[in-house]
N, C-alpha and C. Protein backbone atom coordinates (compact mmCIF):
# COMPACT_ATOMS: atom_id res chain seq x y z
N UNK A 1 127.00 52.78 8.07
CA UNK A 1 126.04 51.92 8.75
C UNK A 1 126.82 50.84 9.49
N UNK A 2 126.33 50.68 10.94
CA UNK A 2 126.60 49.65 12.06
C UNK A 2 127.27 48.76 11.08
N UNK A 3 127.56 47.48 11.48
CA UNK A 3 127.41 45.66 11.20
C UNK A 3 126.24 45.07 11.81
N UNK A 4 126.30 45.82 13.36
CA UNK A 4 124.88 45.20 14.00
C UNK A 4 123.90 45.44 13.07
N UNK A 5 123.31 47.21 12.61
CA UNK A 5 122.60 47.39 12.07
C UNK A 5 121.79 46.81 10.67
N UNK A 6 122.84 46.41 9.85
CA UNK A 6 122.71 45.83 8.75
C UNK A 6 122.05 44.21 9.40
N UNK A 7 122.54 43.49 10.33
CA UNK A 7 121.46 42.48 11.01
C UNK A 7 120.29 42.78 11.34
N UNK A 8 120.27 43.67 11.95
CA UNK A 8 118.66 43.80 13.03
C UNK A 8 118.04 45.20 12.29
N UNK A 9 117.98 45.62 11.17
CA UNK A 9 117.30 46.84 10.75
C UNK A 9 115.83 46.23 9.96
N UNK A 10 116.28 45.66 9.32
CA UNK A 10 115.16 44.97 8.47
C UNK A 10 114.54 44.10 9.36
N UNK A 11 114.85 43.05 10.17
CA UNK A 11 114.12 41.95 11.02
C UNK A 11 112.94 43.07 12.26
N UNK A 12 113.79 44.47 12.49
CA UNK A 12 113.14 45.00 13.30
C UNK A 12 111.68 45.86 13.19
N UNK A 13 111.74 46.03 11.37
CA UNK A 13 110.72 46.95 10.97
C UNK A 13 110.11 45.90 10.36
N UNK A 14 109.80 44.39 10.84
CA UNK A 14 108.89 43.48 10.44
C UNK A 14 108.37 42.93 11.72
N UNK A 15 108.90 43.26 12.82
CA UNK A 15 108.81 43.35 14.63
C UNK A 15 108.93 42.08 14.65
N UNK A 16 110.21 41.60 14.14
CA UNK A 16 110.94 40.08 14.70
C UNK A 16 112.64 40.41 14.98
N UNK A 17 113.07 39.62 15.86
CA UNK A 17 114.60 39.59 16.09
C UNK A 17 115.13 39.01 15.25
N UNK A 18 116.34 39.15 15.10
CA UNK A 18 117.17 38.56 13.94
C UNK A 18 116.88 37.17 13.91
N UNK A 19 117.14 36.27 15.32
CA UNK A 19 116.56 35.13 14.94
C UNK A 19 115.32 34.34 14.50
N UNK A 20 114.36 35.21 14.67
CA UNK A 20 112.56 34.74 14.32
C UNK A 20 112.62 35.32 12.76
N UNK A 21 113.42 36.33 12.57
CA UNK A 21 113.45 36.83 11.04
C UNK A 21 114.01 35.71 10.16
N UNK A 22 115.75 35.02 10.75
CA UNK A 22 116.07 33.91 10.31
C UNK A 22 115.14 32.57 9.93
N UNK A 23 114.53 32.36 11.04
CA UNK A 23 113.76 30.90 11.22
C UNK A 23 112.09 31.25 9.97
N UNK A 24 111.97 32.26 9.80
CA UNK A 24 111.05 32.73 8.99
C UNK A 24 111.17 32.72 7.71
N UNK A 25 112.54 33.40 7.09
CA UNK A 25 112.41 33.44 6.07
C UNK A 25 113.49 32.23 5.24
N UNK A 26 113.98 31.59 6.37
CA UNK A 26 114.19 30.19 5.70
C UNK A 26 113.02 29.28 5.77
N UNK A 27 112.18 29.07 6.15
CA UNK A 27 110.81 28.19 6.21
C UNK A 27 111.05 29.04 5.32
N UNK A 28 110.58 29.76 4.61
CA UNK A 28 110.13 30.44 3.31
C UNK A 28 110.52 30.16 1.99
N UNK A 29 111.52 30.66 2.60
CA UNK A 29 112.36 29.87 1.50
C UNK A 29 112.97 28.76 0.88
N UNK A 30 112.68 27.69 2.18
CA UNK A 30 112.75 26.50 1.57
C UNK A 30 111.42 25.74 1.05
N UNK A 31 110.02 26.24 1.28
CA UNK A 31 109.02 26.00 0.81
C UNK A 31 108.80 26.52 -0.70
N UNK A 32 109.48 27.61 -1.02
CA UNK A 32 109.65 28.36 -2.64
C UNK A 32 110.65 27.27 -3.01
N UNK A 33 111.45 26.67 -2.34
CA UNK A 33 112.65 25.72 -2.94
C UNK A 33 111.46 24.75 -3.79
N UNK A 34 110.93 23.96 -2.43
CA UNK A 34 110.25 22.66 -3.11
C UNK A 34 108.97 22.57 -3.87
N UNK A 35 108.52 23.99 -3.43
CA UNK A 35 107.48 24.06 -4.56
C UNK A 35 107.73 24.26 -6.01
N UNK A 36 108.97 24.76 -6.05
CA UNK A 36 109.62 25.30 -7.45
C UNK A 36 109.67 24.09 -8.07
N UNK A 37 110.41 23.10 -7.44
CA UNK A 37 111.12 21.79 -8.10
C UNK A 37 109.67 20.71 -8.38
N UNK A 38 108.83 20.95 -7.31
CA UNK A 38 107.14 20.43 -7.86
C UNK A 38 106.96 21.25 -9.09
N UNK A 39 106.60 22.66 -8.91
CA UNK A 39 106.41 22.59 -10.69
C UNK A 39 107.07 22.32 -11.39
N UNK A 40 108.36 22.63 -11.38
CA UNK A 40 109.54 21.76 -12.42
C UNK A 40 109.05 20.41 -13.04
N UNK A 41 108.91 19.58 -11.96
CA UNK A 41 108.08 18.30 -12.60
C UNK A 41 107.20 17.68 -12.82
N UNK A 42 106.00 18.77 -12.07
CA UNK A 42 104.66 19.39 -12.93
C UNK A 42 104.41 19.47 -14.42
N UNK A 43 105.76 20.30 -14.53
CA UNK A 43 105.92 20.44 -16.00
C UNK A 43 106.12 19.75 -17.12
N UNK A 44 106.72 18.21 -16.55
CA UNK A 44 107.32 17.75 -17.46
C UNK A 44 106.19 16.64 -17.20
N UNK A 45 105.57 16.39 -16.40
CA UNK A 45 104.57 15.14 -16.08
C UNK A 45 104.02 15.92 -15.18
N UNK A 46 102.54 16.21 -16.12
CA UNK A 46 101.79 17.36 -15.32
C UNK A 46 100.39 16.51 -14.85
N UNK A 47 100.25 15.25 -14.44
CA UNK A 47 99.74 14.81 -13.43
C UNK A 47 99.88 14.43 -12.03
N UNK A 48 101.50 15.07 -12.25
CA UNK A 48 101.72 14.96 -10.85
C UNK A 48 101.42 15.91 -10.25
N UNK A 49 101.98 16.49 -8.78
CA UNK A 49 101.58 18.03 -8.36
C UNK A 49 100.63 18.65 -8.69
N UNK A 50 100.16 18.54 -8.99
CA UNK A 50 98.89 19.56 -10.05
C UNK A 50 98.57 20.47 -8.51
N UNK A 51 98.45 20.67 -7.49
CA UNK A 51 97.79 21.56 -6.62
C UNK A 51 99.04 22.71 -6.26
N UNK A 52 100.32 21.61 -5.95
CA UNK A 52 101.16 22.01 -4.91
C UNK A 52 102.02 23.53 -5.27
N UNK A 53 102.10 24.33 -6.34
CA UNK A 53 102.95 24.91 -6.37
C UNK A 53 101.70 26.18 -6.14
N UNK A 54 100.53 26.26 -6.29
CA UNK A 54 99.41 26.92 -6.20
C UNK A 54 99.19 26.95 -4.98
N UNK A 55 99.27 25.90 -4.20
CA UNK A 55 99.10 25.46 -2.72
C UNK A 55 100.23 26.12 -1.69
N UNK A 56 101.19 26.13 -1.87
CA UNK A 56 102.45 26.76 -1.64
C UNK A 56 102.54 28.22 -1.71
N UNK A 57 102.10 28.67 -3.20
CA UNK A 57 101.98 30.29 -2.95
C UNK A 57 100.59 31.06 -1.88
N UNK A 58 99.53 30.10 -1.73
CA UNK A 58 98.46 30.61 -1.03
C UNK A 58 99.11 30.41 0.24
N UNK A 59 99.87 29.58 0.50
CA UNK A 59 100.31 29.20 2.25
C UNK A 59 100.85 30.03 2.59
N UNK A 60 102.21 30.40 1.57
CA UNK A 60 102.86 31.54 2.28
C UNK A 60 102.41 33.12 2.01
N UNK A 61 101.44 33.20 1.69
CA UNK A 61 100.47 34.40 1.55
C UNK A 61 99.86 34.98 2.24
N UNK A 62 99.56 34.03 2.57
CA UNK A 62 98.36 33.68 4.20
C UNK A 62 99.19 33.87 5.30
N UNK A 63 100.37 33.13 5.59
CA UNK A 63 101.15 33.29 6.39
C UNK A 63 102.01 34.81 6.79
N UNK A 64 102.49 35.73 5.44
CA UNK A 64 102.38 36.52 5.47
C UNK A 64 101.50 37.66 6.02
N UNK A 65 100.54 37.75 4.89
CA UNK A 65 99.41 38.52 5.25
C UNK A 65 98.67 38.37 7.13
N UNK A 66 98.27 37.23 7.17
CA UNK A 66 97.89 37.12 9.05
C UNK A 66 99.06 37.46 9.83
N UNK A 67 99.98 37.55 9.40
CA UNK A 67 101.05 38.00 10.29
C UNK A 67 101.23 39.52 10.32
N UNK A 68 100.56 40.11 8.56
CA UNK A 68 100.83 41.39 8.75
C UNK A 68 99.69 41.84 9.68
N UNK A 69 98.51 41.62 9.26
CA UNK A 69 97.80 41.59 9.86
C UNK A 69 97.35 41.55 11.24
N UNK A 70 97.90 40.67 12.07
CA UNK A 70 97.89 40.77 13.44
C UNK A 70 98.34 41.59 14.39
N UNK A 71 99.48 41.71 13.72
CA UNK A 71 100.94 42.58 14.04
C UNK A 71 99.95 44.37 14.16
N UNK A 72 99.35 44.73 12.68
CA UNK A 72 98.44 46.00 12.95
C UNK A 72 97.40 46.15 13.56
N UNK A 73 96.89 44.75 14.41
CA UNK A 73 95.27 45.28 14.72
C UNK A 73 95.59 45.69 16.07
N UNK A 74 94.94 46.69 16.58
CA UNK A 74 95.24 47.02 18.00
C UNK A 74 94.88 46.08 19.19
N UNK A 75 95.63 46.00 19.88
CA UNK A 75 95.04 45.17 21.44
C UNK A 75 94.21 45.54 22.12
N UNK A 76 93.25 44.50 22.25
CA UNK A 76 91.71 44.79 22.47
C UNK A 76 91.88 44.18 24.21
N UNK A 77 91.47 45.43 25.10
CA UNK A 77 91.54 45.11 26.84
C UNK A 77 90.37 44.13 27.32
N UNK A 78 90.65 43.46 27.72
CA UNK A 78 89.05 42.90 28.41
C UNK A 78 89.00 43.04 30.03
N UNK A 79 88.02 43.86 30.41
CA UNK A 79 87.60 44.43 31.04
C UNK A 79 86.57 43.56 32.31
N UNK A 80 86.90 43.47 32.99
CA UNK A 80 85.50 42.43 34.34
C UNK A 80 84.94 43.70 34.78
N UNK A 81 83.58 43.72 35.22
CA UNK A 81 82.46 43.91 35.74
C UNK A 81 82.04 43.88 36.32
């Protein structure tokens, strides 16, 4: 397997370039960072955070999902008359 390939194989069968794949799944991953460290101290003083680590997994869910989502619905023509 390429070097290129091992970059752009995976970013391509999610229909982003290496760089929108980059900028994606670091937002991602730095939102799993700080939500983690909210429950962390959720945990230990669980009046704090109480929404955010719940809040965090629905965001990037959503974000996911409408993305898969969009990506499959077909393009709808609009047509004049």
């Amino acid at each position: 397997m390429s070097i290129k390939r091992l970059f752009t194989e995976h970013p391509a069968s999610v229909d982003e370039t290496y760089g929108e794949h980059f900028v994606m799944a670091t937002g991602f991953g730095l939102r799993m960072i700080l939500g983690g460290f909210a429950c962390l101290i959720h945990g230990l003083l669980p009046f704090l955070f109480v929404r955010t680590g719940s809040l965090q997994i629905s965001t990037l869910h959503e974000r996911m999902v409408a993305k898969r989502n969009n990506k499959q619905m077909p393009a709808v023509l609009d047509f004049v008359i």
